[in-house]
N, C-alpha and C. Protein backbone atom coordinates (compact mmCIF):
# COMPACT_ATOMS: atom_id res chain seq x y z
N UNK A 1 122.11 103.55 119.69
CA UNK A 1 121.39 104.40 118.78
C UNK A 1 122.32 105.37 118.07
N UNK A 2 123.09 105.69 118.83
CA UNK A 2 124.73 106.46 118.20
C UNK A 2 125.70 105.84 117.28
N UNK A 3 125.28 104.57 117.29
CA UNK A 3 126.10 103.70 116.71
C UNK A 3 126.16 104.07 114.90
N UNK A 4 125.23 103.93 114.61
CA UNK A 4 124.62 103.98 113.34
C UNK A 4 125.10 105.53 112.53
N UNK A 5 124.52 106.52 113.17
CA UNK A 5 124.95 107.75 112.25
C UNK A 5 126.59 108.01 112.84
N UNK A 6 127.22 107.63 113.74
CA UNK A 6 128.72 107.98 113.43
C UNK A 6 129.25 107.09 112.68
N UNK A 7 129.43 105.82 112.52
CA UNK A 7 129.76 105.43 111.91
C UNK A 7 129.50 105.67 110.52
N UNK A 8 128.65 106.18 110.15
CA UNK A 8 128.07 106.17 108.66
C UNK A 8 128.62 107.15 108.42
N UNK A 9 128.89 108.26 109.03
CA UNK A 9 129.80 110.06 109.30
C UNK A 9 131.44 109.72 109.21
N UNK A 10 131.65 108.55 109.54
CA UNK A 10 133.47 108.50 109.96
C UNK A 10 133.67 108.38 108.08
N UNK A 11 132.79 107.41 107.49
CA UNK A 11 132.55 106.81 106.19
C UNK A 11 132.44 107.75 104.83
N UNK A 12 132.24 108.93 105.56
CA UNK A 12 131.90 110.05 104.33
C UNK A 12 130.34 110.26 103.80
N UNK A 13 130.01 111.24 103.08
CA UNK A 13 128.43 111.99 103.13
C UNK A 13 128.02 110.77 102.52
N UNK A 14 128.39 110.29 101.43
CA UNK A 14 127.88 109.49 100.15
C UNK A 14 127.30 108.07 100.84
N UNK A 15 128.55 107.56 101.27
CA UNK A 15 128.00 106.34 102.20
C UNK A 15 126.87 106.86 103.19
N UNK A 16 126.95 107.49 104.21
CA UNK A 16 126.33 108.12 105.30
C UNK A 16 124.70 107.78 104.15
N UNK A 17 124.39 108.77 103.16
CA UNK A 17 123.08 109.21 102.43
C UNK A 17 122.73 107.25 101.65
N UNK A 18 123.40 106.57 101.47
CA UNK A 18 123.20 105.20 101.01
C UNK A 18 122.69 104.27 102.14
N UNK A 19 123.24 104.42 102.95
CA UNK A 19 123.07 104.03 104.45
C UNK A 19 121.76 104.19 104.86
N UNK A 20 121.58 105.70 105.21
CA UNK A 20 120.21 106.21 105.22
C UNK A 20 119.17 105.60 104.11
N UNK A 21 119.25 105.87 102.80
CA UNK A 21 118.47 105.25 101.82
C UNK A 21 118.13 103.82 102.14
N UNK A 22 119.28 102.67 102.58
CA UNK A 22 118.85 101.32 102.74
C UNK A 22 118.03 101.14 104.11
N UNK A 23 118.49 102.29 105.19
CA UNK A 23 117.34 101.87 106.43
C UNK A 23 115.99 102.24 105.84
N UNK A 24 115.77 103.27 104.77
CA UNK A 24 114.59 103.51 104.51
C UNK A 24 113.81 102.82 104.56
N UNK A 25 114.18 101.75 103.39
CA UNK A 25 113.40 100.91 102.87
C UNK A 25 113.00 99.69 103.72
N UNK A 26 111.79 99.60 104.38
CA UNK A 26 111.57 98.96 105.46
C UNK A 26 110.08 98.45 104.81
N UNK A 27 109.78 98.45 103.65
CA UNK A 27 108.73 98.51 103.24
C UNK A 27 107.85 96.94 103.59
N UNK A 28 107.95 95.76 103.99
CA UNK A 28 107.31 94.90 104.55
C UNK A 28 106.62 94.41 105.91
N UNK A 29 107.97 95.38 106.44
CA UNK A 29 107.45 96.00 108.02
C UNK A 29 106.48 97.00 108.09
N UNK A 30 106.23 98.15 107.80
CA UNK A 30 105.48 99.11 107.46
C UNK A 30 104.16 98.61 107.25
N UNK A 31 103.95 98.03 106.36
CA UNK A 31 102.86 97.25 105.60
C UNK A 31 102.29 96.33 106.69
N UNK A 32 102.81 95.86 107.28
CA UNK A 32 102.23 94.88 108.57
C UNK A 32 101.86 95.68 109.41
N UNK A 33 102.56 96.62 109.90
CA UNK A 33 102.21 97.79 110.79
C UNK A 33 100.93 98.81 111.05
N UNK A 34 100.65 99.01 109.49
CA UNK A 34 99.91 100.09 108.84
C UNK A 34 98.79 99.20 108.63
N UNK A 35 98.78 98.03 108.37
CA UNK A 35 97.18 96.64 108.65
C UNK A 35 96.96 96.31 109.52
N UNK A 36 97.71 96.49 110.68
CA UNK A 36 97.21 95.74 112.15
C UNK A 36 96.32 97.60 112.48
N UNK A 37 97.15 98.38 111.57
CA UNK A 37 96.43 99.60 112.56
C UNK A 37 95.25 99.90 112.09
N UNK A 38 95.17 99.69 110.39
CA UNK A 38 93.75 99.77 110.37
C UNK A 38 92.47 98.65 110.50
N UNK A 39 92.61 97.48 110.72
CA UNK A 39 92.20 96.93 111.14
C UNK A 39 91.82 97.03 112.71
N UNK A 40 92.60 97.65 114.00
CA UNK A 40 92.70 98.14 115.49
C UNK A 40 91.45 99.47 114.99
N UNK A 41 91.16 100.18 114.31
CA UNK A 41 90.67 101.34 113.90
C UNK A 41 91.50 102.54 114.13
N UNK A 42 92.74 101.98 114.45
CA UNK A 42 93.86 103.17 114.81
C UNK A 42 94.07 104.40 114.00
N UNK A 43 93.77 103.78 112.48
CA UNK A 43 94.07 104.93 111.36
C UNK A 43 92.88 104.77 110.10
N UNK A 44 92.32 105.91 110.02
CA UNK A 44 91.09 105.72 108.90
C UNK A 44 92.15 104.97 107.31
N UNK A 45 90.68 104.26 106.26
CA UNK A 45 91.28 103.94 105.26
C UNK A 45 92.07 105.05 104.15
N UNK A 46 91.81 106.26 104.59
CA UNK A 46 91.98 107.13 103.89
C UNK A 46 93.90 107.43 104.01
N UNK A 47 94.00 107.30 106.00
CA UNK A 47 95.60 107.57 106.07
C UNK A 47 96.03 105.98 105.86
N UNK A 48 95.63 104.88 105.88
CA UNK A 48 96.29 103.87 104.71
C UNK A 48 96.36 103.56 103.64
N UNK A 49 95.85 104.32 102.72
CA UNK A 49 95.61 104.64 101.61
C UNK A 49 97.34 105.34 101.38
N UNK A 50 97.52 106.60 102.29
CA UNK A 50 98.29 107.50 102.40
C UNK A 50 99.80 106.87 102.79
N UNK A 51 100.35 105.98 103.65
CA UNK A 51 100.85 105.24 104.51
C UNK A 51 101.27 104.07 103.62
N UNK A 52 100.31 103.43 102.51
CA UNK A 52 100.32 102.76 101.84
C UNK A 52 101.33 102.83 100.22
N UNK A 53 101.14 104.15 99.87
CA UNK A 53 101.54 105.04 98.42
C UNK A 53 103.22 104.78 99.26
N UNK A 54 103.58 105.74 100.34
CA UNK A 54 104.36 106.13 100.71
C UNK A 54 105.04 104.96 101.07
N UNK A 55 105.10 103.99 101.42
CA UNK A 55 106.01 102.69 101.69
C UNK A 55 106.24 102.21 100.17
N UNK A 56 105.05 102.16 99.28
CA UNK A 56 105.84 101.79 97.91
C UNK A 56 106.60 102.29 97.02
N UNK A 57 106.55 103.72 97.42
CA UNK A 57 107.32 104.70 96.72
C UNK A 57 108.79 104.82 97.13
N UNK A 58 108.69 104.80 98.44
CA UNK A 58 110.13 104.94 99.15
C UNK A 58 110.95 103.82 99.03
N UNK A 59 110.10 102.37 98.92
CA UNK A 59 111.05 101.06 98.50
C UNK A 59 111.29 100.98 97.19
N UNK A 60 110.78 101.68 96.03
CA UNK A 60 110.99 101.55 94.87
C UNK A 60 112.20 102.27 94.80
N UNK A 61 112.28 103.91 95.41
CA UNK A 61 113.03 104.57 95.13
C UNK A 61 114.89 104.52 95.77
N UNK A 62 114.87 103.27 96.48
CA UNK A 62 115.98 102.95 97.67
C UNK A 62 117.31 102.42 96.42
N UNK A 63 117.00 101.46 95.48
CA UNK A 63 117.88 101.12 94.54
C UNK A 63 118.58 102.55 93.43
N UNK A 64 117.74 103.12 92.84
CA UNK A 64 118.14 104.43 92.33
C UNK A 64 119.20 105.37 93.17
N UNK A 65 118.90 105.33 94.14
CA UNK A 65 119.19 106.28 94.99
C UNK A 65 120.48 105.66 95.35
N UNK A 66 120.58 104.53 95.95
CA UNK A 66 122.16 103.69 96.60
C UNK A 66 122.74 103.58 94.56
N UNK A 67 122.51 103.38 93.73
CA UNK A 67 123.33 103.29 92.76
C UNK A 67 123.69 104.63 92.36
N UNK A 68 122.65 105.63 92.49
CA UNK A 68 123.19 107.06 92.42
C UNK A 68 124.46 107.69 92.93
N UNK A 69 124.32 106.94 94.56
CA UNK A 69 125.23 107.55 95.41
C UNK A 69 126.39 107.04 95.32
N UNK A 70 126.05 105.58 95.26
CA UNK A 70 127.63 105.15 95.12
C UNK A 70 128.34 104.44 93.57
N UNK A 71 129.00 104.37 93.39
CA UNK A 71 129.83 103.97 92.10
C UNK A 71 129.74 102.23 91.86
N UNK A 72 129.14 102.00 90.36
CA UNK A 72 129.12 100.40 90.20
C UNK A 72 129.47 99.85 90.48
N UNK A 73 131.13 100.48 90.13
CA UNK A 73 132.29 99.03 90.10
C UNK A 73 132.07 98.82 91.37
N UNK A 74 132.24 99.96 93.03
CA UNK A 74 131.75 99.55 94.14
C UNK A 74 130.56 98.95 94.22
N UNK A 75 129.94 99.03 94.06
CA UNK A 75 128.67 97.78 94.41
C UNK A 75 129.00 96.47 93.88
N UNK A 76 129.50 96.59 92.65
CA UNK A 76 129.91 95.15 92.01
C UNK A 76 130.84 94.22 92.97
N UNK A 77 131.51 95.11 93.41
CA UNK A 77 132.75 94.48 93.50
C UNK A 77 132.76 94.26 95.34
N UNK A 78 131.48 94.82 95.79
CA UNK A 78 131.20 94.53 97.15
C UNK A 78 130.21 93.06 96.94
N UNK A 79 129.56 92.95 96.19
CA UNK A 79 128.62 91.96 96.13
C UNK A 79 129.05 90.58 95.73
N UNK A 80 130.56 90.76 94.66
CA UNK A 80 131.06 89.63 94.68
C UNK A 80 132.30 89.06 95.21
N UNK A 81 132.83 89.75 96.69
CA UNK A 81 133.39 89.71 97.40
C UNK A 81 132.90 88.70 98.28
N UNK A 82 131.51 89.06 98.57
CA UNK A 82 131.20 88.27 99.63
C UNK A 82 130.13 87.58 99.42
């Protein structure tokens, strides 16, 4: 569980906050999560309603945010590396 934020810390803030941004986005998991619960009656339609906004917002906002943080040519030039 330590694994994750030191390493992302040895890496510098920028990476570290891109890092963070890409675990965000979990948005297909969530969505399965947040239907088994209201369907269980675990959570009224009102907090999946709520639960719902908030997974699409946060996966929309994950690309902005990692191109914000980090520099094109790096992304470019990570993506056609490998």
């Amino acid at each position: 569980m330590r694994g994750r934020p030191c390493a992302s810390r040895c890496s510098g803030w920028r990476n570290s906050l891109a890092i963070g941004s890409l675990m965000n986005a979990r948005g297909m998991m969530e969505l399965i999560v947040i239907k088994v619960g209201l369907d269980a009656g675990v959570i009224t339609p009102a907090m999946f309603t709520i639960l719902l906004v908030m997974a699409i917002v946060t996966t929309m906002m994950t690309t902005p945010m990692v191109m914000g943080l980090l520099d094109r040519k790096r992304i470019t030039d990570a993506l056609t590396n490998h």
